[in-house]
C-alpha atoms as a PDB file:
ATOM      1  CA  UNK A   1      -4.914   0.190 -25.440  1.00  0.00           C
ATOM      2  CA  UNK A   2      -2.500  -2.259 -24.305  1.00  0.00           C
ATOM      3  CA  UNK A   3      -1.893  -4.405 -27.713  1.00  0.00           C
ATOM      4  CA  UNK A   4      -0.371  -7.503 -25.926  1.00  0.00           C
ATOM      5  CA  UNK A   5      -2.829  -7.694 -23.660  1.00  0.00           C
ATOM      6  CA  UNK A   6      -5.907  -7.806 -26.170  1.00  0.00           C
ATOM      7  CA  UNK A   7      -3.801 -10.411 -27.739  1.00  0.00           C
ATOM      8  CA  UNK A   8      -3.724 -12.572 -24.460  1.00  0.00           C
ATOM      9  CA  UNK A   9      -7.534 -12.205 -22.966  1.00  0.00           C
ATOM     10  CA  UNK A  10      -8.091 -15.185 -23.298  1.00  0.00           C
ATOM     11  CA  UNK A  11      -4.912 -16.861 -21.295  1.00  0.00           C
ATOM     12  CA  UNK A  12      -4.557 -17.069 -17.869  1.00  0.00           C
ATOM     13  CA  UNK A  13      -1.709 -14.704 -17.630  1.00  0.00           C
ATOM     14  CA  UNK A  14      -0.367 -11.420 -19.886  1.00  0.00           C
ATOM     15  CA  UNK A  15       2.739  -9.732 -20.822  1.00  0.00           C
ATOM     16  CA  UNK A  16       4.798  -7.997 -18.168  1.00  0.00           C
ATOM     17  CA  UNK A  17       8.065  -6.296 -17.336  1.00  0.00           C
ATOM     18  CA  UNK A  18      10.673  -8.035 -14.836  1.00  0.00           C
ATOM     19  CA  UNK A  19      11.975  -4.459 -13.772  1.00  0.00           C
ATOM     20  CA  UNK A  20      11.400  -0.652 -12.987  1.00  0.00           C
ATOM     21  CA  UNK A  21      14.307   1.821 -14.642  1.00  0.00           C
ATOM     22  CA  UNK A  22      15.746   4.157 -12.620  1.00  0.00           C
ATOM     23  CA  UNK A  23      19.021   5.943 -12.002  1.00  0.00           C
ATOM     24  CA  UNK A  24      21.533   4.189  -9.986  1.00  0.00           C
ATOM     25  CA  UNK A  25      22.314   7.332  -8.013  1.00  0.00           C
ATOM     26  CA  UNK A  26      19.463   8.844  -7.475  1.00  0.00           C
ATOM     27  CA  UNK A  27      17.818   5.080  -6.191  1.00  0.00           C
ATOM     28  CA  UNK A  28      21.410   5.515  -3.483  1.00  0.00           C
ATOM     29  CA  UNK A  29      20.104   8.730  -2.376  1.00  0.00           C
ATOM     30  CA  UNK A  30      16.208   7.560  -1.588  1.00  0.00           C
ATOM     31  CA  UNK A  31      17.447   4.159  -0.240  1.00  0.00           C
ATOM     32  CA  UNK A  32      19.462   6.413   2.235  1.00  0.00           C
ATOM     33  CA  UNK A  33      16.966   8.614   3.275  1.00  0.00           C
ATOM     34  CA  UNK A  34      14.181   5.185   3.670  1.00  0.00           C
ATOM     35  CA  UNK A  35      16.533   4.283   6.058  1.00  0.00           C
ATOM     36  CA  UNK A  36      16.903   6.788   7.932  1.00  0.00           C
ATOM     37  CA  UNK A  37      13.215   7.358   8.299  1.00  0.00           C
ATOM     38  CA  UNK A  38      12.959   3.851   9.539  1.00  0.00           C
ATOM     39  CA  UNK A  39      16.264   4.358  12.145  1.00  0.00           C
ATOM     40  CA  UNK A  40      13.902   7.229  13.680  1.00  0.00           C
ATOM     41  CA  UNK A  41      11.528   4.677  15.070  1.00  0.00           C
ATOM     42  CA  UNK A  42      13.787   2.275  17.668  1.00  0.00           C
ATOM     43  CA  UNK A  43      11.119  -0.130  18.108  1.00  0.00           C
ATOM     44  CA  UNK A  44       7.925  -0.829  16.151  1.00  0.00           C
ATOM     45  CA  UNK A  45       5.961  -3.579  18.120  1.00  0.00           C
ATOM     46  CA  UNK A  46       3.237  -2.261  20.824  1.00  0.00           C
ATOM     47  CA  UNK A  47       2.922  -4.899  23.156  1.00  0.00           C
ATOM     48  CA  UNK A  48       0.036  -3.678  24.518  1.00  0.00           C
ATOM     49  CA  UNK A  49      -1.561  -2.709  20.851  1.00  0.00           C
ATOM     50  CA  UNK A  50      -1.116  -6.077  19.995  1.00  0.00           C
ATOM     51  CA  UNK A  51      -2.625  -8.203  22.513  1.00  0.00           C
ATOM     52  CA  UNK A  52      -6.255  -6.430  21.878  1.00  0.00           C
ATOM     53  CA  UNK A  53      -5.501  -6.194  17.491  1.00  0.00           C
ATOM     54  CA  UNK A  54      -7.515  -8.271  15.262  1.00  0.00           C
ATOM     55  CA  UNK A  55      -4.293 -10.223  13.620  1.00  0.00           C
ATOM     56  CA  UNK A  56      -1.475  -9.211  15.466  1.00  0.00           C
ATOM     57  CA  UNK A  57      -0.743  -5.979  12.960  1.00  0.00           C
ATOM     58  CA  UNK A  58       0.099  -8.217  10.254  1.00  0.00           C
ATOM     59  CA  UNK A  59       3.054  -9.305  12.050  1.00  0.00           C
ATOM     60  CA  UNK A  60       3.223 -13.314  11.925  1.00  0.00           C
ATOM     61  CA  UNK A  61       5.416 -14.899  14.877  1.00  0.00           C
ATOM     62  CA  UNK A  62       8.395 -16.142  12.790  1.00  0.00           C
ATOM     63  CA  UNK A  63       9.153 -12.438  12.189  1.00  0.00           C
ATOM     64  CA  UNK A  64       9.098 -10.583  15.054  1.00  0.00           C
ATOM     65  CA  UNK A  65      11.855 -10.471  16.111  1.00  0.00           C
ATOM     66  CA  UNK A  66      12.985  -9.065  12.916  1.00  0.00           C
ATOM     67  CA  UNK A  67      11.201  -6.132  12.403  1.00  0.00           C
ATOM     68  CA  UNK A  68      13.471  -3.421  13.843  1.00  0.00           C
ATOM     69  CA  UNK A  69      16.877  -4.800  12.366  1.00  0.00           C
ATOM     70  CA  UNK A  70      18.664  -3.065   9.907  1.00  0.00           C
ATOM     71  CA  UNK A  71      16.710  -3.984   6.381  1.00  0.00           C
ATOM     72  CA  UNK A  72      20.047  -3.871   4.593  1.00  0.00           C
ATOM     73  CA  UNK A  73      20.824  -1.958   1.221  1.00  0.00           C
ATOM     74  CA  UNK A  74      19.114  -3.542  -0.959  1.00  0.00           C
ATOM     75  CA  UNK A  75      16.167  -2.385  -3.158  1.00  0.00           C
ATOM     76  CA  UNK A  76      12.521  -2.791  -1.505  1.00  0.00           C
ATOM     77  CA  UNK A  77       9.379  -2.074  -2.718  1.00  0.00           C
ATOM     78  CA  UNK A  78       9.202   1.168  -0.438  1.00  0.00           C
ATOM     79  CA  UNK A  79      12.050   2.618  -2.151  1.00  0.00           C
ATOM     80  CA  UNK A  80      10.310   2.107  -5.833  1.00  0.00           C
ATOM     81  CA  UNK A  81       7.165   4.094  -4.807  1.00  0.00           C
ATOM     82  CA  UNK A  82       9.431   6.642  -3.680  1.00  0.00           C
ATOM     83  CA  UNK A  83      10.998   6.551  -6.754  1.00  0.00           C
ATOM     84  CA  UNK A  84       8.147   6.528  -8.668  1.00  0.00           C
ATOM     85  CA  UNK A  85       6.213   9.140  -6.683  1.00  0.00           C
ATOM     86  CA  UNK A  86       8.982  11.819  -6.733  1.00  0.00           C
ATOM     87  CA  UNK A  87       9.006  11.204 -10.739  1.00  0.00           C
ATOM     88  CA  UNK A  88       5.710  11.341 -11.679  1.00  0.00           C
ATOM     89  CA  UNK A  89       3.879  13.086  -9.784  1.00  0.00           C
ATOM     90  CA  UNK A  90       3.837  16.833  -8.325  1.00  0.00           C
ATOM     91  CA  UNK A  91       1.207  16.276  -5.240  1.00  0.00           C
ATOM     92  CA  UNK A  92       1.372  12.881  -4.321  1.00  0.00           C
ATOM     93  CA  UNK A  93      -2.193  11.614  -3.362  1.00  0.00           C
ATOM     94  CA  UNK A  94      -1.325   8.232  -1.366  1.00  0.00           C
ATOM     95  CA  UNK A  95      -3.658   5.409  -0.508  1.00  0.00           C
ATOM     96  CA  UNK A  96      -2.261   2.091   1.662  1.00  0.00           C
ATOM     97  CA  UNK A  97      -4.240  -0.750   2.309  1.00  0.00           C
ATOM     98  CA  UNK A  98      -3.376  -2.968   4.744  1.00  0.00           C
ATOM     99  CA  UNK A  99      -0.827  -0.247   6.870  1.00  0.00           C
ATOM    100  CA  UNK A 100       0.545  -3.161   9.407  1.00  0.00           C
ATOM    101  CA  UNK A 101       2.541  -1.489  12.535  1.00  0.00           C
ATOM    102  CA  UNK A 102       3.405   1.961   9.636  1.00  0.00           C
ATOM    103  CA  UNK A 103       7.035   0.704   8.237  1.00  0.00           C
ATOM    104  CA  UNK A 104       6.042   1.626   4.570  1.00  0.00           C
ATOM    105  CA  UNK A 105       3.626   4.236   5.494  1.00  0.00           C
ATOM    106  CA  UNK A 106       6.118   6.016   7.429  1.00  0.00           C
ATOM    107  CA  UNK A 107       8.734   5.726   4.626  1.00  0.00           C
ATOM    108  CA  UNK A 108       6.765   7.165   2.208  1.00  0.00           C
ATOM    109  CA  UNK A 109       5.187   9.800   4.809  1.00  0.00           C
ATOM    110  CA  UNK A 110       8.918  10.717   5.560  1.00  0.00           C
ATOM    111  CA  UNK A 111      10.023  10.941   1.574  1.00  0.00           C
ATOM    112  CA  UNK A 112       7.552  13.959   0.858  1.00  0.00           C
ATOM    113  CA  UNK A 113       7.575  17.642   1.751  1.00  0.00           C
ATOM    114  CA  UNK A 114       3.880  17.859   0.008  1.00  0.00           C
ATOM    115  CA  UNK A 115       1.039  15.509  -0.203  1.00  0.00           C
ATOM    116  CA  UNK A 116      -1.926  13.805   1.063  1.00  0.00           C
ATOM    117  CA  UNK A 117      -1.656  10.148   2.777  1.00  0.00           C
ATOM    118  CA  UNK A 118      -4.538   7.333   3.761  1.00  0.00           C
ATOM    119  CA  UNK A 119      -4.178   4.553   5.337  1.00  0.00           C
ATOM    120  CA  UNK A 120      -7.033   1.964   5.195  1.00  0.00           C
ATOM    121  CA  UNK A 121      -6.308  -1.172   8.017  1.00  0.00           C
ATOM    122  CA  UNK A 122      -8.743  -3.237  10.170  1.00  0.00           C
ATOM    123  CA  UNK A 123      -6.327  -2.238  13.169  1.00  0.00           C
ATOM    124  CA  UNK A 124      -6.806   0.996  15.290  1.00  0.00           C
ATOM    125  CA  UNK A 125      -3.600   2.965  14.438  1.00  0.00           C
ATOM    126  CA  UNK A 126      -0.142   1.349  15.922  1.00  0.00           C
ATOM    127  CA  UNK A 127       0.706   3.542  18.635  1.00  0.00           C
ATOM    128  CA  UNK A 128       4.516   3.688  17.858  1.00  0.00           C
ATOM    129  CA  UNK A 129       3.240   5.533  14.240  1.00  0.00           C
ATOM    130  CA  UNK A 130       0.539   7.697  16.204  1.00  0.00           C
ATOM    131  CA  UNK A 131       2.957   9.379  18.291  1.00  0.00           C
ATOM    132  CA  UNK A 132       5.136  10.870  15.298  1.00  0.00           C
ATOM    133  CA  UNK A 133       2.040  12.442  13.719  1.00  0.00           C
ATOM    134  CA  UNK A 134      -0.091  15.358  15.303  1.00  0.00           C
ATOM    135  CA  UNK A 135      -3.856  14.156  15.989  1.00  0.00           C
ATOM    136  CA  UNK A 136      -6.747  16.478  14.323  1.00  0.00           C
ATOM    137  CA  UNK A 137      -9.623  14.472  15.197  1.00  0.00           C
ATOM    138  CA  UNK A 138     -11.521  11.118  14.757  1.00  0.00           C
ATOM    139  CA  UNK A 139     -14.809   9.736  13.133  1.00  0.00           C
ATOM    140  CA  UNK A 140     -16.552   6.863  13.839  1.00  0.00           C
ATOM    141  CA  UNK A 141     -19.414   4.651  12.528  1.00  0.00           C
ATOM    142  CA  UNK A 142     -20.877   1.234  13.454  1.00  0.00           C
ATOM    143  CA  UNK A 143     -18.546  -1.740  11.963  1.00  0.00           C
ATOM    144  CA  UNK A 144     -19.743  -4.310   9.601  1.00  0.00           C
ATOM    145  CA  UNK A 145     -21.786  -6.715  11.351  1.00  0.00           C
ATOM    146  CA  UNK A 146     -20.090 -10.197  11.915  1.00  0.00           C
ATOM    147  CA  UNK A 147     -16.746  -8.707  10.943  1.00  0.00           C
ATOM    148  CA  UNK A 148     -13.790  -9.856  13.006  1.00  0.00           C
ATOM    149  CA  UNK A 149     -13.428  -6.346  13.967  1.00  0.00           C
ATOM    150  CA  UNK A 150     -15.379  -5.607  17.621  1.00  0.00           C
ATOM    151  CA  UNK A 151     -15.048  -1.781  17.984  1.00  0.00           C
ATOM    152  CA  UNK A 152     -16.008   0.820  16.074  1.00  0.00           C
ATOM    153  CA  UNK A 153     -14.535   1.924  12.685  1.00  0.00           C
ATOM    154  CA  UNK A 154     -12.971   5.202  12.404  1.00  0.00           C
ATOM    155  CA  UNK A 155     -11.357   7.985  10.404  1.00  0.00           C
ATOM    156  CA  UNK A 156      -8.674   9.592  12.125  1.00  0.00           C
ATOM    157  CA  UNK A 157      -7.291  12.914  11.151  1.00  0.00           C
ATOM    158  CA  UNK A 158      -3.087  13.732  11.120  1.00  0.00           C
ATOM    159  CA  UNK A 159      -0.773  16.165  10.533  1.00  0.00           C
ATOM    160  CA  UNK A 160       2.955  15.416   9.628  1.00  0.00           C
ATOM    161  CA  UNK A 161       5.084  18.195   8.957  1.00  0.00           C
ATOM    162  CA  UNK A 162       2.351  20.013   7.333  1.00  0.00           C
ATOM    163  CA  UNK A 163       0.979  17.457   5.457  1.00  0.00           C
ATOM    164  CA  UNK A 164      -2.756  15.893   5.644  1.00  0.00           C
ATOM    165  CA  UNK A 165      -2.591  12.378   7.095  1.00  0.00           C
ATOM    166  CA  UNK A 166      -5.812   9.939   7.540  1.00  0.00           C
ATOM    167  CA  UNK A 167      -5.894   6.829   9.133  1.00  0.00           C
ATOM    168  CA  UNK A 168      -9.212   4.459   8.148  1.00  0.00           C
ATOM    169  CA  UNK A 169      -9.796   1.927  11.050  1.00  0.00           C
ATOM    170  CA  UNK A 170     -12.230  -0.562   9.267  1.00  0.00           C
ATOM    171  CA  UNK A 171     -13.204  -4.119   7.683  1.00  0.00           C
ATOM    172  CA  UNK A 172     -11.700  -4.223   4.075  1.00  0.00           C
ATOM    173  CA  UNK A 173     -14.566  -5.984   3.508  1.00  0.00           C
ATOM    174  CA  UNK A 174     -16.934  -3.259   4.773  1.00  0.00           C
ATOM    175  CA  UNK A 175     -18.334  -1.215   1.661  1.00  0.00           C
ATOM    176  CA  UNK A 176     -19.882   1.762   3.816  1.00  0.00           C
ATOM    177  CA  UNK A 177     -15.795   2.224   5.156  1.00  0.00           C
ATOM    178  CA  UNK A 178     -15.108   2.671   1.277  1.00  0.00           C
ATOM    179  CA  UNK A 179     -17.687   5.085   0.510  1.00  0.00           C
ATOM    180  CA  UNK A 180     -15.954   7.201   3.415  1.00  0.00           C
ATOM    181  CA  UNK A 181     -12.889   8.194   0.840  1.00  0.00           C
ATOM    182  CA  UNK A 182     -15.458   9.247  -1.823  1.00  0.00           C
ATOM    183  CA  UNK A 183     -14.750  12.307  -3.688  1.00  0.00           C
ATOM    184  CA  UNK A 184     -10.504  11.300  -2.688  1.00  0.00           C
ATOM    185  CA  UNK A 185      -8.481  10.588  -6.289  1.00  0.00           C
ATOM    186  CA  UNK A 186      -5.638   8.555  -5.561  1.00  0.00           C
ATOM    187  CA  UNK A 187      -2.547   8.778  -7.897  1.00  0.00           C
ATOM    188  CA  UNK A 188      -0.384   5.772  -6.143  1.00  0.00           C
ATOM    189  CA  UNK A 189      -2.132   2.817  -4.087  1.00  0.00           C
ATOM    190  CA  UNK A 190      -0.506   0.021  -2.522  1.00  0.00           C
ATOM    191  CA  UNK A 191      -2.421  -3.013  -1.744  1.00  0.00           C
ATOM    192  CA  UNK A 192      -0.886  -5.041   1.093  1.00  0.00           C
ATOM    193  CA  UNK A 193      -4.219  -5.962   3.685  1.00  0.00           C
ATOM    194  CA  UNK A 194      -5.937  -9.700   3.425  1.00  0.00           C
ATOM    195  CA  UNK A 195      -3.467 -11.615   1.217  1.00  0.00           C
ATOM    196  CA  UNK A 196      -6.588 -13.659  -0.636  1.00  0.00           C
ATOM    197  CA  UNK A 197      -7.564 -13.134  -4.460  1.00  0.00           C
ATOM    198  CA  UNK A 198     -10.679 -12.486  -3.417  1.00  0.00           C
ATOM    199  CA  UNK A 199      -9.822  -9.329  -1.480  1.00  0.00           C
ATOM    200  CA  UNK A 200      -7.656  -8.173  -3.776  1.00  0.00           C
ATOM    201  CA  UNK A 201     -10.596  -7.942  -6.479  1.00  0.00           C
ATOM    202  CA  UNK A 202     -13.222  -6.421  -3.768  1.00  0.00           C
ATOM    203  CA  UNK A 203     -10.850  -3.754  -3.109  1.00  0.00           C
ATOM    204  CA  UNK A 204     -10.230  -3.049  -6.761  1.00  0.00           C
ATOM    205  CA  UNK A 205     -14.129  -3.252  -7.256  1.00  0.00           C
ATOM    206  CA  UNK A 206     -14.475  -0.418  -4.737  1.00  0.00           C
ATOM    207  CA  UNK A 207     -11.756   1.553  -6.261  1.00  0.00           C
ATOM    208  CA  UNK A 208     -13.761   1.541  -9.409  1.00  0.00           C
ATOM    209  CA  UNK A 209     -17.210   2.109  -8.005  1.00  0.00           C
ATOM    210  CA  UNK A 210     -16.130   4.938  -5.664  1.00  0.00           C
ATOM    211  CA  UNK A 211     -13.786   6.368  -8.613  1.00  0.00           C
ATOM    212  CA  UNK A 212     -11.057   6.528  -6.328  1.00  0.00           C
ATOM    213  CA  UNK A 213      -8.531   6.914  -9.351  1.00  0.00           C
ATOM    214  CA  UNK A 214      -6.521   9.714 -10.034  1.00  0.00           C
ATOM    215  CA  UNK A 215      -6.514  10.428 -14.056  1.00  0.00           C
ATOM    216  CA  UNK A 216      -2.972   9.002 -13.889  1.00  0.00           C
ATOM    217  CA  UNK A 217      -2.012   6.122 -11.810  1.00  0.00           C
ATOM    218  CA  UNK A 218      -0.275   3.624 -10.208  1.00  0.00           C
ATOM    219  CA  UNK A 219      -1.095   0.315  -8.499  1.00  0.00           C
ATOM    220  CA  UNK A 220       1.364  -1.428  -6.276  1.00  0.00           C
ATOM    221  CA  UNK A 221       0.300  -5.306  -4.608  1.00  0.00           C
ATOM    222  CA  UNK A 222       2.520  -7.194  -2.308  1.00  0.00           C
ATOM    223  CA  UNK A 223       2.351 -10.884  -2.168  1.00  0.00           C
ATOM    224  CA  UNK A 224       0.910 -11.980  -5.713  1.00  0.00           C
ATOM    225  CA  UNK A 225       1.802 -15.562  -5.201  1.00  0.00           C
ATOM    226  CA  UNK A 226      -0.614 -18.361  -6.528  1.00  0.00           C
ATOM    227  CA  UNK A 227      -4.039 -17.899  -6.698  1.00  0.00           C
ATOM    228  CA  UNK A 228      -3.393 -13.840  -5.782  1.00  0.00           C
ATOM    229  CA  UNK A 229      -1.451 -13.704  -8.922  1.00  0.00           C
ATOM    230  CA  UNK A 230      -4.276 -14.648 -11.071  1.00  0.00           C
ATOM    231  CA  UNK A 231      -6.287 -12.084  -9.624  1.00  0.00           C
ATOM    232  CA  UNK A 232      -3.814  -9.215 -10.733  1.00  0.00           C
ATOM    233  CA  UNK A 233      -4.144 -10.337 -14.073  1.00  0.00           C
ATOM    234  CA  UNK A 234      -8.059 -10.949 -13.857  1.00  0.00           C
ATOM    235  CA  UNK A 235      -8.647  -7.312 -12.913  1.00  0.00           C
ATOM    236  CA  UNK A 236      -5.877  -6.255 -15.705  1.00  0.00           C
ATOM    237  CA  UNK A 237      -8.153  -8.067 -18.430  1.00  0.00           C
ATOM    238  CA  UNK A 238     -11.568  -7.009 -16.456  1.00  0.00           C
ATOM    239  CA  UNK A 239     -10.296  -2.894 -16.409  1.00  0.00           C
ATOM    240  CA  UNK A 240      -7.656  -2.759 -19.452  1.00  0.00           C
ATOM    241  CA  UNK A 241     -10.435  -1.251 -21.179  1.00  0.00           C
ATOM    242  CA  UNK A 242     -11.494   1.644 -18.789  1.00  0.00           C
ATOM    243  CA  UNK A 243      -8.410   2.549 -17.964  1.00  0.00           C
ATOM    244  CA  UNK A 244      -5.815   1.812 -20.472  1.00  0.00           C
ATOM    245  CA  UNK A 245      -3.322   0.205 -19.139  1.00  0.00           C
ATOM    246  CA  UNK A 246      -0.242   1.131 -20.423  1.00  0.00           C
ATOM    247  CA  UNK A 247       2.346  -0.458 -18.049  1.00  0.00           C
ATOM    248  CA  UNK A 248       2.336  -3.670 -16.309  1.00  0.00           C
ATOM    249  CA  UNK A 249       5.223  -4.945 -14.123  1.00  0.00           C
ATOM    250  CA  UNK A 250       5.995  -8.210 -11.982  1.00  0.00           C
ATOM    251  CA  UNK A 251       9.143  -8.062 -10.329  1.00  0.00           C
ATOM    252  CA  UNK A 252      10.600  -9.847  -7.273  1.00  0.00           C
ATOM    253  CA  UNK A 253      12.003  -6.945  -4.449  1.00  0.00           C
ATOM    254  CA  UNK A 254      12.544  -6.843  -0.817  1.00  0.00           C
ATOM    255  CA  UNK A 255       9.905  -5.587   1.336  1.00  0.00           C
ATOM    256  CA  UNK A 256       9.359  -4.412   4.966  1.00  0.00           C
ATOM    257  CA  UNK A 257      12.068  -6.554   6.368  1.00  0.00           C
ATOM    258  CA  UNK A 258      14.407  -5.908   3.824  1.00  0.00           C
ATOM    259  CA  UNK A 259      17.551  -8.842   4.077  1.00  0.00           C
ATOM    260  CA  UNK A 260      15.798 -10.831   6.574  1.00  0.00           C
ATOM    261  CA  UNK A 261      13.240 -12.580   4.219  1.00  0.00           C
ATOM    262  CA  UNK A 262      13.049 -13.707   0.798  1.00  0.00           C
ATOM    263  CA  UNK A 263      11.868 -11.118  -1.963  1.00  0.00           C
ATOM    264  CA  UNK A 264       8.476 -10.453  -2.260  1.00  0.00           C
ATOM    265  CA  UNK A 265       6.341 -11.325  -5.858  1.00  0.00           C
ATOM    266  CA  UNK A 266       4.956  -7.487  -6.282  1.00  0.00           C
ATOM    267  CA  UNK A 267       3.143  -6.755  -9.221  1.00  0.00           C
ATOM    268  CA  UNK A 268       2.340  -3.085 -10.490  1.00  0.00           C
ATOM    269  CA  UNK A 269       0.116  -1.227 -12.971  1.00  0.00           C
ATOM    270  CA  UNK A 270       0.150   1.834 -14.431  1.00  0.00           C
ATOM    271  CA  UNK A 271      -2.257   4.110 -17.320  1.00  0.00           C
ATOM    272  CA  UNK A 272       0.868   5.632 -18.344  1.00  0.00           C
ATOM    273  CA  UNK A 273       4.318   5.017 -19.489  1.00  0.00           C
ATOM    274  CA  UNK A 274       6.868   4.189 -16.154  1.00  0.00           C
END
């Protein structure tokens, strides 16, 4: 049990680490190889994708124009789950939430040679990320009524480099696109879709009901500032309990646009020691 923490349920906030270890070198070596994975991919935007997408891919006007520029050196949340998924664990079993035009899912894609990946988005797949992977066939079910989202959702099968891709075209929101990953056990998930607390905790709540979890995990979220922040430590005092939390971070790092935006407020969980 995480002693701090039972110390601190009643607060609004509980103990957490600024920083992940890792070894200088060896954090060179991935940051090179991100990099390259991204330099394979000239231009992300699909003009064409975008103009029929529900919100534009996640890509807000003011940074457009910066999404195929060099992201610069520094350390991004990308190359931590790299990191972290080459250390701990053998067959990585990746979940994404909230996939955007593929940047980070193509990273981490691109950093394996074994492994399962899903992405979950309320987009149809970004073409640009389509063409690198080799189709296996599609799903589809009636979308959640009312739902932004006007055509069907969908489960697309992949294949990269041997490797079993799956793209999930569907309404966070929509329960019966959950229950379509039942039976999956997901060792690292990063949360990065409808930047609200209240999404946050829905998606956690399916997680949890469709025991999603992998016996050891880790939990990544983008963009825990404000009210989003209090939601990553409501479901750390809500789930301490069932899954023993051993590690909790909150760090600020660089994310999909590296050096061309201020660094992101990521916070990260884990049921074992980092």
């Amino acid at each position: 049990m995480f002693n701090a923490l039972k110390r601190m349920l009643g607060s609004a906030e509980v103990t957490t680490k600024p920083a992940v270890e890792f070894p200088e070198q060896e954090m060179n070596e991935l940051k090179k190889m991100n990099r390259l994975s991204l330099a394979l991919v000239k231009d992300w935007i699909d003009e064409e994708a975008m103009k029929t997408s529900c919100f534009k891919y996640g890509v807000p006007d003011f940074i457009k124009s910066d999404l195929n520029k060099d992201i610069g050196s520094d350390l991004t949340y990308t190359d931590l789950m790299v990191y972290l998924s080459h250390k701990h664990f053998k067959k990585l079993n990746y979940l994404e939430i909230g996939v955007s035009v593929g940047k980070n899912f193509f990273q981490m894609l691109n950093a394996h040679t074994t492994g399962r990946f899903t992405g979950y988005d309320i987009e149809e797949i970004n073409p640009r990320l389509q063409q690198l992977l080799e189709y296996r066939g599609k799903q589809e079910w009636d979308t959640l009524p009312k739902s932004i989202k006007k055509n069907r959702s969908s489960m697309s099968a992949y294949d990269y480099k041997g490797m079993e891709v799956r793209y999930l075209s569907a309404d966070v929101w929509d329960e019966k696109s959950w229950a379509k990953l039942q039976g999956e056990k997901f060792n690292l998930v990063f949360s990065d879709a409808l930047h609200t607390p209240q999404a946050i905790l829905f998606e956690f709540e399916m997680l949890v009901k469709y025991d999603l979890l992998d016996d050891q995990f880790i939990i990544v979220w983008d963009d825990l500032v404000g009210k989003m922040k209090n939601s990553f430590f409501k479901i750390i005092r809500k789930y301490d309990k069932v899954y023993q939390i051993k590690d909790i971070y909150f760090l600020n790092v660089n994310g999909w646009i590296g050096q061309h935006e201020i660094p992101h407020s990521v916070g990260m969980i884990s049921n074992f020691n980092c």
